[in-house]
C-alpha atoms as a PDB file:
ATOM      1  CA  UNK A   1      14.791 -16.703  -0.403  1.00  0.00           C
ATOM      2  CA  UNK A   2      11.591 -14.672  -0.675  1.00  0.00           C
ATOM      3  CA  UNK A   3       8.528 -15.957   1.061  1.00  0.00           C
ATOM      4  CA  UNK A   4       5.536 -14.900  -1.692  1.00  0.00           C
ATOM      5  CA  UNK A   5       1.927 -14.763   0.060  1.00  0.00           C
ATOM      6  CA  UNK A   6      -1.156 -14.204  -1.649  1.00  0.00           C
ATOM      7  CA  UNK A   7      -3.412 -14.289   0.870  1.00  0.00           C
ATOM      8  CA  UNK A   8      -6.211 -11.523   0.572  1.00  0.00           C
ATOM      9  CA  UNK A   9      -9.341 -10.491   3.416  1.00  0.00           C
ATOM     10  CA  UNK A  10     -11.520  -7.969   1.287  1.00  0.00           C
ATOM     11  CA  UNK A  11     -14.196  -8.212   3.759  1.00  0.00           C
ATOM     12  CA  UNK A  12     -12.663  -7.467   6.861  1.00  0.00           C
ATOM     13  CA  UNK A  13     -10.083  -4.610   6.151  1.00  0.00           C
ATOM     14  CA  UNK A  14      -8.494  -4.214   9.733  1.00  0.00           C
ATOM     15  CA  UNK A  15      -7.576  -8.026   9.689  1.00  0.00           C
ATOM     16  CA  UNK A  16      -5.978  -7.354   6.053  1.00  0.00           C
ATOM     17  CA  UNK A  17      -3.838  -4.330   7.571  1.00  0.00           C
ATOM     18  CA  UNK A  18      -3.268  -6.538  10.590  1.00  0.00           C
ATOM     19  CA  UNK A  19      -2.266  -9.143   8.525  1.00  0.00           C
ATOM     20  CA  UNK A  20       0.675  -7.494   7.102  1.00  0.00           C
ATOM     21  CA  UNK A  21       1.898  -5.726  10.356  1.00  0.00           C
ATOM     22  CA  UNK A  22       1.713  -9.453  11.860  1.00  0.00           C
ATOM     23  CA  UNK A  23       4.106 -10.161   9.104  1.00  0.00           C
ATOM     24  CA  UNK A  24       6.253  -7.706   9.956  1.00  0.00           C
ATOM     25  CA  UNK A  25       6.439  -8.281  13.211  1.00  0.00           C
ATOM     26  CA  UNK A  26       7.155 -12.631  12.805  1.00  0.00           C
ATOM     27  CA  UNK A  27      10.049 -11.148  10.344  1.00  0.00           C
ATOM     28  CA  UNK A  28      11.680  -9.085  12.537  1.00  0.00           C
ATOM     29  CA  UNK A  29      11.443 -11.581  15.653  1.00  0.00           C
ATOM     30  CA  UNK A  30      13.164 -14.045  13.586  1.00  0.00           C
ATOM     31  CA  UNK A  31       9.909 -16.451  13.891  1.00  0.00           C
ATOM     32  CA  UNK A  32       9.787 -16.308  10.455  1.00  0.00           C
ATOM     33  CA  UNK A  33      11.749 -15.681   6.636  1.00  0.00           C
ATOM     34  CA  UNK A  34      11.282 -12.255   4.659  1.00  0.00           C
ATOM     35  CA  UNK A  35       8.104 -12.069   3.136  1.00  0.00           C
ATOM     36  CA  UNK A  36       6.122 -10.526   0.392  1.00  0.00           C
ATOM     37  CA  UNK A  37       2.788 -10.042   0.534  1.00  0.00           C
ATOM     38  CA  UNK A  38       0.536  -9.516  -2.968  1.00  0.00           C
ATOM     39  CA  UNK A  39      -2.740  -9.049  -1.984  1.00  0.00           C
ATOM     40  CA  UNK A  40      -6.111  -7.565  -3.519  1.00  0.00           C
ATOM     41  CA  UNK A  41      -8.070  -5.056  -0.615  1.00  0.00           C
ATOM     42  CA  UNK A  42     -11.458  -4.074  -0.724  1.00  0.00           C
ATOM     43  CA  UNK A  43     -12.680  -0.340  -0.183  1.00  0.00           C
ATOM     44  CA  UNK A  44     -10.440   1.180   2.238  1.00  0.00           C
ATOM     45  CA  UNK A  45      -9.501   4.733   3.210  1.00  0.00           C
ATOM     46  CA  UNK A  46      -6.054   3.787   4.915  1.00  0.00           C
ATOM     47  CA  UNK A  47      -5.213   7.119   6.953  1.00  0.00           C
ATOM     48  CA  UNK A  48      -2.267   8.197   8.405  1.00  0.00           C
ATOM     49  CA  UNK A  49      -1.133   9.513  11.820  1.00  0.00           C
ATOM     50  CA  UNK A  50      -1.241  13.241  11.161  1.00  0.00           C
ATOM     51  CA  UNK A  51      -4.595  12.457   9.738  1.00  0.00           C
ATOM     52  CA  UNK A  52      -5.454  10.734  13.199  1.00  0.00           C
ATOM     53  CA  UNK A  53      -4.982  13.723  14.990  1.00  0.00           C
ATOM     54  CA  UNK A  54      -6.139  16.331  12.562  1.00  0.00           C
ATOM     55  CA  UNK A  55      -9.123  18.442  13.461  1.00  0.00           C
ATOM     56  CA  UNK A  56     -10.868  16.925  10.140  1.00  0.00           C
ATOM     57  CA  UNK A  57     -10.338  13.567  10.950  1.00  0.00           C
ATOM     58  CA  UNK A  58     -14.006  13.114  12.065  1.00  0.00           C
ATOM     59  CA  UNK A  59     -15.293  14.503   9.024  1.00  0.00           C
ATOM     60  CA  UNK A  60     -12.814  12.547   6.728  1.00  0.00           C
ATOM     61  CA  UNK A  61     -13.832   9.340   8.415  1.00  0.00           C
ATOM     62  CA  UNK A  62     -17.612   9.882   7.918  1.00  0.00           C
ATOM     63  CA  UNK A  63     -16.759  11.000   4.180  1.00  0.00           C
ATOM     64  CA  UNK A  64     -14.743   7.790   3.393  1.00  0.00           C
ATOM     65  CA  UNK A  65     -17.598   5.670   5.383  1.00  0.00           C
ATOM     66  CA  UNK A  66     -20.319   7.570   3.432  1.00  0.00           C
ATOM     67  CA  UNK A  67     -18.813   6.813   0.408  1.00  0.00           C
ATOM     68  CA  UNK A  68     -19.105   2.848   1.032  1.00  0.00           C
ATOM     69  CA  UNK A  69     -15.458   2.557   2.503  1.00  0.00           C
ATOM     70  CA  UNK A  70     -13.872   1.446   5.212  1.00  0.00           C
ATOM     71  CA  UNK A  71     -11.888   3.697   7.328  1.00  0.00           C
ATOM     72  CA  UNK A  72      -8.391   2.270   8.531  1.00  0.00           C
ATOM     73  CA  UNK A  73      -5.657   3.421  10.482  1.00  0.00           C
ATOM     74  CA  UNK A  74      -2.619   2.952   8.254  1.00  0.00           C
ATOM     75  CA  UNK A  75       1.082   0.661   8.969  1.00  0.00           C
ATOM     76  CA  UNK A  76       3.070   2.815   6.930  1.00  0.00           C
ATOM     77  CA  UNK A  77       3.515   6.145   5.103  1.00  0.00           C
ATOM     78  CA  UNK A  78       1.545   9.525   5.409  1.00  0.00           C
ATOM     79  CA  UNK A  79      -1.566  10.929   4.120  1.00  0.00           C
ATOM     80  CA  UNK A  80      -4.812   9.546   3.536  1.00  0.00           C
ATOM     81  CA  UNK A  81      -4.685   6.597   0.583  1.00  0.00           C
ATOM     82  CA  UNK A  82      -6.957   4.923  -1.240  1.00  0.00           C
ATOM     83  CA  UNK A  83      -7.477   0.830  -1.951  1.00  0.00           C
ATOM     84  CA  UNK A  84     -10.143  -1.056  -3.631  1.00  0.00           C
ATOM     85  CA  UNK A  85     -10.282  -4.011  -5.342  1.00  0.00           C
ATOM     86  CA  UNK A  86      -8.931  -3.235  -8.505  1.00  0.00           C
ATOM     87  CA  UNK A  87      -5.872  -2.045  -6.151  1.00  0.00           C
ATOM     88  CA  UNK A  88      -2.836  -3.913  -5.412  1.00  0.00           C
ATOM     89  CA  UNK A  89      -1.705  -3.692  -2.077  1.00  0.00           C
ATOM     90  CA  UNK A  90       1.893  -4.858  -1.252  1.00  0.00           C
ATOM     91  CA  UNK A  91       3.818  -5.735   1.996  1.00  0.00           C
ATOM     92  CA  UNK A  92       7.397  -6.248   1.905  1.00  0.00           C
ATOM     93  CA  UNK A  93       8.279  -7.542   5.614  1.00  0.00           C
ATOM     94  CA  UNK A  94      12.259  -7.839   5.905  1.00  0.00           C
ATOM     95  CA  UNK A  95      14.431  -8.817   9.533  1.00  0.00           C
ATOM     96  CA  UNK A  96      17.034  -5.545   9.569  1.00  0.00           C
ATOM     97  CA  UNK A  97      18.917  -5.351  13.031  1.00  0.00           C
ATOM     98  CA  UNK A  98      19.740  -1.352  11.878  1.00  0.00           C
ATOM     99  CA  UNK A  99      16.636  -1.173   9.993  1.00  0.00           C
ATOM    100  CA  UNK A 100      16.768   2.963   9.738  1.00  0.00           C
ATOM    101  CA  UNK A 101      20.394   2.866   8.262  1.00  0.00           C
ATOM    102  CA  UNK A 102      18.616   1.503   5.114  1.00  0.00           C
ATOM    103  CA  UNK A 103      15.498   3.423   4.994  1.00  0.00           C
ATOM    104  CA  UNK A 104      16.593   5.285   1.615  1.00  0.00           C
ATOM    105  CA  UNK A 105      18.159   2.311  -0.129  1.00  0.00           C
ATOM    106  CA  UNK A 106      14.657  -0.074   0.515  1.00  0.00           C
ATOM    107  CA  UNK A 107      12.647   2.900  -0.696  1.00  0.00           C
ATOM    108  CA  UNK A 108      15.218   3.188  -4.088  1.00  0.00           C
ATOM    109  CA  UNK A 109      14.805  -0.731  -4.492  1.00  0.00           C
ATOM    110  CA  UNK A 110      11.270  -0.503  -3.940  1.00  0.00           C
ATOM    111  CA  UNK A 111      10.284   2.274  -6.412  1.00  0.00           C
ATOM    112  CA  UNK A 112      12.679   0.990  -9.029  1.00  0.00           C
ATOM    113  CA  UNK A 113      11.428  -2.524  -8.969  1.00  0.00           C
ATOM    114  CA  UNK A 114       7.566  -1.283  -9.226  1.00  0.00           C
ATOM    115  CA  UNK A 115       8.949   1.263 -11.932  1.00  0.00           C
ATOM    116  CA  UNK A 116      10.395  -1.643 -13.799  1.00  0.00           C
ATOM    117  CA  UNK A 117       7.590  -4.105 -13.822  1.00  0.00           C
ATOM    118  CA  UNK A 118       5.137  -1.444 -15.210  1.00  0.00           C
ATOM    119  CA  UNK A 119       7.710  -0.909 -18.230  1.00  0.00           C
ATOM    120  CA  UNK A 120       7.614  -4.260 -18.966  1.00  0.00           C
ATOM    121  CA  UNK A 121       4.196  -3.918 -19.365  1.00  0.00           C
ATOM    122  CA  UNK A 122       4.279  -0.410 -21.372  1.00  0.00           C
ATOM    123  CA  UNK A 123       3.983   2.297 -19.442  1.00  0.00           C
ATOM    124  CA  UNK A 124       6.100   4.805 -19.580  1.00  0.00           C
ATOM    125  CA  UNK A 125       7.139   4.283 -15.650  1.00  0.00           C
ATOM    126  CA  UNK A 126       9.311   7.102 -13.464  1.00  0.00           C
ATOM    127  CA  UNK A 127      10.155   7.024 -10.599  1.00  0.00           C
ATOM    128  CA  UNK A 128       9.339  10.898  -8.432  1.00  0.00           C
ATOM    129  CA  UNK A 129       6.824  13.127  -6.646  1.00  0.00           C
ATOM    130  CA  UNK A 130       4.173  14.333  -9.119  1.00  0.00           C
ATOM    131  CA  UNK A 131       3.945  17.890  -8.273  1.00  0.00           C
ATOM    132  CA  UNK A 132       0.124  17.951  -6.420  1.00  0.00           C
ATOM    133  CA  UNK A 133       0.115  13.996  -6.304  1.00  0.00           C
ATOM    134  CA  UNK A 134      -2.385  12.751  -3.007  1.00  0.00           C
ATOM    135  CA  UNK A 135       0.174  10.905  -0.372  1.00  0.00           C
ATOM    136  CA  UNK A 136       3.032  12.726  -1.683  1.00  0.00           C
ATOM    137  CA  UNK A 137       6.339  10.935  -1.996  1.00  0.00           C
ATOM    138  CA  UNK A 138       9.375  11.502  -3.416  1.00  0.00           C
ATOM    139  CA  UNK A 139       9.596   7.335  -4.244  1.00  0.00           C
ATOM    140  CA  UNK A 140       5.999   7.731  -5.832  1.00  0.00           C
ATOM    141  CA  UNK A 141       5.896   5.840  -9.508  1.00  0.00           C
ATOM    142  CA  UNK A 142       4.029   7.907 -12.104  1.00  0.00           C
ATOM    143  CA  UNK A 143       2.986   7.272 -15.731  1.00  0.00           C
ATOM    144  CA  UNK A 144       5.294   9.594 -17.421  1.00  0.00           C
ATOM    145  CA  UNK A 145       5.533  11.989 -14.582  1.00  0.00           C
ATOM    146  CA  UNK A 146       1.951  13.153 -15.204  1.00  0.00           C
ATOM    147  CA  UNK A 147      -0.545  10.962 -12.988  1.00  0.00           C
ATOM    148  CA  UNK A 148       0.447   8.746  -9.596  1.00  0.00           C
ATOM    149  CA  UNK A 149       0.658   4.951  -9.814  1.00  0.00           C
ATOM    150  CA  UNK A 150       1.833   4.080  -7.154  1.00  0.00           C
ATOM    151  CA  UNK A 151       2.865   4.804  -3.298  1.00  0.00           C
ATOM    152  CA  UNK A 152       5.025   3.215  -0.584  1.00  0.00           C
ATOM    153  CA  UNK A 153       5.792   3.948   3.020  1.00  0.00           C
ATOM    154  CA  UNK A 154       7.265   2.512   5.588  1.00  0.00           C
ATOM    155  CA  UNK A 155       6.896   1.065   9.296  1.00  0.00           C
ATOM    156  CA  UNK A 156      10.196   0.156  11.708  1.00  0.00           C
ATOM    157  CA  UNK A 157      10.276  -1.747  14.254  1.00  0.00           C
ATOM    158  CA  UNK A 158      13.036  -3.210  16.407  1.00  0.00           C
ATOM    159  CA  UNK A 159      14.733  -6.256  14.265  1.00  0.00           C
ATOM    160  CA  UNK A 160      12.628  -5.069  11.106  1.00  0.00           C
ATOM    161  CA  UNK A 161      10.269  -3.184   8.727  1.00  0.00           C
ATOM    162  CA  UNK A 162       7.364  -3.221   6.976  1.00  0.00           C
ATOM    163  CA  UNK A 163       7.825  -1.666   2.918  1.00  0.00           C
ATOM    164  CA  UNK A 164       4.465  -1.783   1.815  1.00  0.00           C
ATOM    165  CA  UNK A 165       1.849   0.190  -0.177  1.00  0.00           C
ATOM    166  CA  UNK A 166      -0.862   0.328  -2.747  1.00  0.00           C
ATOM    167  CA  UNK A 167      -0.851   0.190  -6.964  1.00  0.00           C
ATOM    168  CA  UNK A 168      -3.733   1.635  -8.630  1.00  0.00           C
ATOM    169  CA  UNK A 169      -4.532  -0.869 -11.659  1.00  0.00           C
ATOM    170  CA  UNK A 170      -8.047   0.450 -12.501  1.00  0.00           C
ATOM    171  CA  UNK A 171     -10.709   3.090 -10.895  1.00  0.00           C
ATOM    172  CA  UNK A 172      -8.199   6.150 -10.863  1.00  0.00           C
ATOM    173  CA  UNK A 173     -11.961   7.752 -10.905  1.00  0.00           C
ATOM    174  CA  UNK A 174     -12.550   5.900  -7.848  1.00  0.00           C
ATOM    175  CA  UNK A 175      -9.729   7.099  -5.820  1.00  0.00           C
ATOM    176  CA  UNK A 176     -10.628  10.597  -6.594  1.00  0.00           C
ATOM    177  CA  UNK A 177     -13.889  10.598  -5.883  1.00  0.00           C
ATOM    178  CA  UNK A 178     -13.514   9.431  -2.628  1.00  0.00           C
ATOM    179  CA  UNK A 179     -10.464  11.745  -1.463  1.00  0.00           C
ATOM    180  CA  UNK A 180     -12.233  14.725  -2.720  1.00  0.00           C
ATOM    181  CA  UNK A 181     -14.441  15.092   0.425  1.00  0.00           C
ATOM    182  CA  UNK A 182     -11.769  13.610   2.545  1.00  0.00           C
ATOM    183  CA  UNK A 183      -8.710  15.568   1.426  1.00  0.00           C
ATOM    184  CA  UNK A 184     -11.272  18.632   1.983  1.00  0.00           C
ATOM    185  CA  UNK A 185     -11.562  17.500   5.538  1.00  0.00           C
ATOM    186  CA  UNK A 186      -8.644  17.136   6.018  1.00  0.00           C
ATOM    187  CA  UNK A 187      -8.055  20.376   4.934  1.00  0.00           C
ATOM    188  CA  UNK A 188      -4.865  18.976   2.369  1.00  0.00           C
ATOM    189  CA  UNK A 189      -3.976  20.598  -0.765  1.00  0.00           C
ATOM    190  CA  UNK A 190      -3.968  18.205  -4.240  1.00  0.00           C
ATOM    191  CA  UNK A 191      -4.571  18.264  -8.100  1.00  0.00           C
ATOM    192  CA  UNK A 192      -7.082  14.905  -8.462  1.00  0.00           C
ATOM    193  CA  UNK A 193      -6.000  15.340 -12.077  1.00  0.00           C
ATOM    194  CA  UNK A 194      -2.412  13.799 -11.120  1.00  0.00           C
ATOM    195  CA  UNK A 195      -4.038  10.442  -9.723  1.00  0.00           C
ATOM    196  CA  UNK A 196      -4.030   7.794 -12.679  1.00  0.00           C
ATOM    197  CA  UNK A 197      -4.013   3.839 -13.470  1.00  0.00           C
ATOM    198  CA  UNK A 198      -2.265   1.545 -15.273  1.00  0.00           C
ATOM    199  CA  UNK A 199      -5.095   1.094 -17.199  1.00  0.00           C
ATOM    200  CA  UNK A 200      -5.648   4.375 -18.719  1.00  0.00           C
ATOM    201  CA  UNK A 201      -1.986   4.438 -20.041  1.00  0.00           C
ATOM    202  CA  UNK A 202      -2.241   0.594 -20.787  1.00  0.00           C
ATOM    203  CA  UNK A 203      -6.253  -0.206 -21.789  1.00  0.00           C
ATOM    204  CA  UNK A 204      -6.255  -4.238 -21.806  1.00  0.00           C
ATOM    205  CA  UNK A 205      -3.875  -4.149 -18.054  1.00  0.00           C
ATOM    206  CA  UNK A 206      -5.759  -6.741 -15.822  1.00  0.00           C
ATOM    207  CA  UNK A 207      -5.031  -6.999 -11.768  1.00  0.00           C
ATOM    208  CA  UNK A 208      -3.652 -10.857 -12.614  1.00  0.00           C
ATOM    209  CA  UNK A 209      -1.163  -9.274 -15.366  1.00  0.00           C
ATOM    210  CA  UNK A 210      -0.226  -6.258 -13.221  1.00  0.00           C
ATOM    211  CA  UNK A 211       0.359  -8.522 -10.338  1.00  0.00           C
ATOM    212  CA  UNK A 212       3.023 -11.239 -12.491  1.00  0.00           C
ATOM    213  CA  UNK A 213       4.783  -8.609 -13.615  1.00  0.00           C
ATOM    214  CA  UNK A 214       5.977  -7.174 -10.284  1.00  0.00           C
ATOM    215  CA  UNK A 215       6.031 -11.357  -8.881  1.00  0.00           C
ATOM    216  CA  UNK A 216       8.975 -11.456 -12.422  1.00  0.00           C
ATOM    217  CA  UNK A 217      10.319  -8.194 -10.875  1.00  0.00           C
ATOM    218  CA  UNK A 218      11.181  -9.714  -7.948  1.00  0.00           C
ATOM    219  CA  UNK A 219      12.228 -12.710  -8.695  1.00  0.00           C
ATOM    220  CA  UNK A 220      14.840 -11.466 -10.811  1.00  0.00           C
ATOM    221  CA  UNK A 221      16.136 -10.212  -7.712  1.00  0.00           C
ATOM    222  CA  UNK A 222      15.161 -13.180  -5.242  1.00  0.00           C
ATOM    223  CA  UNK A 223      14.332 -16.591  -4.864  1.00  0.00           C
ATOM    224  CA  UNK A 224      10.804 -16.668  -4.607  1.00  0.00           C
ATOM    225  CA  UNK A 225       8.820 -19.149  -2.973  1.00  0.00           C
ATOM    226  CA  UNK A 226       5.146 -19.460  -2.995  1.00  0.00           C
ATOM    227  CA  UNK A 227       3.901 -19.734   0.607  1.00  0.00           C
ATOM    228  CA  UNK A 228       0.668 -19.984   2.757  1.00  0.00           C
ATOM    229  CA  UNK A 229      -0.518 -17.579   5.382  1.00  0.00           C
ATOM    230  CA  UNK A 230       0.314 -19.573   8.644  1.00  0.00           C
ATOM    231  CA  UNK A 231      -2.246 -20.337  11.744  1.00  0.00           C
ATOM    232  CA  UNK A 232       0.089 -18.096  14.081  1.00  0.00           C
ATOM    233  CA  UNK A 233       0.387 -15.350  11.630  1.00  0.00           C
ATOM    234  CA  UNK A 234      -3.222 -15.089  11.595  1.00  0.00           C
ATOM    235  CA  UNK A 235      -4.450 -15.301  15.363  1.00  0.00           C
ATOM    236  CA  UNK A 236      -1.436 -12.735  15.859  1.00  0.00           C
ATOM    237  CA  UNK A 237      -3.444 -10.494  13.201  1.00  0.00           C
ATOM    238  CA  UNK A 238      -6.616 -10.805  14.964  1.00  0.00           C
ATOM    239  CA  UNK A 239      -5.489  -9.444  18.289  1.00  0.00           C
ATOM    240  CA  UNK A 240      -4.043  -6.471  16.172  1.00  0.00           C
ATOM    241  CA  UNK A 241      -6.922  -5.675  13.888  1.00  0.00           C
ATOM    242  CA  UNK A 242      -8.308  -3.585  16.244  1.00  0.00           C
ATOM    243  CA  UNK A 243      -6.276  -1.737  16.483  1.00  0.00           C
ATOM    244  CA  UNK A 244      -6.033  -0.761  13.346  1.00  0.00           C
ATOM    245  CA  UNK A 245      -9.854  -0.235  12.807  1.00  0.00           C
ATOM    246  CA  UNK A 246     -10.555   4.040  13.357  1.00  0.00           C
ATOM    247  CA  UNK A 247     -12.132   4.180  16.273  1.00  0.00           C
ATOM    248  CA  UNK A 248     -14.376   6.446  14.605  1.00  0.00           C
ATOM    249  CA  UNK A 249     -15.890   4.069  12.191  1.00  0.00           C
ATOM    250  CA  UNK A 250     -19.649   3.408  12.699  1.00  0.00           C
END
């Protein structure tokens, strides 16, 4: 069984991080059932730790702030990424006793099950780095190799990990405006050309449609169940939200 949550916090984009690491954390303690998490973010500029400590980092988070989003300090993967609302952000939380012994095969699974669900909705899906791609990553999804799609880290802890990241469904245009000035902080080589949407390969692709297709995805795979955000889950997300918020954010 699969737990499926929907729950979404577009206003308050620490809590939404701090939702998912709370997630994670439940999972691995064995307090609660693997769970995936299909949510729709507001404006965030999730950074990563080598952002954190780069000498640009103050200038990237002013950039992302000045550009009407929120600065975050990231659960999983590398370089600076981009969510808004016509993202999807996903958070795969999974109880793994050994969880780096598997760190390659939930990336493959991951990749190939995104990859999959945008076929089935027409685009021309593979599964590699885009040479230039923001966030690199050699599990990326692009639209026939040419533009990004998507991007997925992940977080261990002990008993567990976190597979999550974000799906770019509209505003490609979006994304790089905003990581223009902050990849220039930041002082990171990219092509903004190789950051696309499933809507430009795909013009009548909706959130709602992108979103079934990777719920069919994976339930070919599991047992899905439709589930609620618990009471514990989220007071365990508000003591970690801050946490999560840069601490350079006006």
């Amino acid at each position: 069984m699969l737990r499926l949550l929907t729950d979404s916090f577009p206003e308050n984009a620490a809590l939404d991080t701090a939702v998912s690491r709370a997630l994670m954390l439940r999972v691995a303690a064995s307090e609660l059932p693997e769970t995936l998490r299909i949510s729709r973010p507001g404006a965030i500029v999730a950074f990563g730790k080598r952002d954190a400590v780069s000498a640009g980092y103050p200038e990237a988070v002013r950039a992302a702030t000045a550009g009407g989003y929120e600065a975050i300090e990231r659960l999983a993967g590398g370089r600076a990424a981009v969510f808004h609302e016509d993202t999807i952000a996903f958070a795969h939380a999974v109880a793994d006793p050994d969880p780096r012994s598997r760190v390659q095969a939930r990336f493959e699974l991951t990749a190939e099950l995104m990859a999959a669900a945008f076929r089935e909705l027409g685009v021309d899906a593979r599964v590699g780095q885009v040479q230039g791609e923001y966030c690199p990553g050699a599990h990326s999804v692009s639209a026939a190799g040419r533009v990004k799609l998507m991007g997925v880290g992940q977080r261990l802890v002990a008993g567990g990990v976190h597979v999550g990241g974000v799906i770019v469904v509209r505003g490609a245009d979006r994304v790089r405006e905003i990581l223009l000035p902050v990849y220039a902080a930041l002082g990171l080589e990219w092509r903004p050309e190789t950051t696309g949407s499933i809507a430009q390969e795909i013009p009548d692709a909706t959130w709602e449609g992108v979103a079934a297709a990777i719920e069919a995805q994976y339930g070919q795979r599991y047992r899905l169940e439709p589930a609620a955000l618990d009471e514990d889950t989220l007071a365990l997300a508000r003591t970690l939200a801050p946490e999560h918020l840069s601490p350079l954010s006006p």
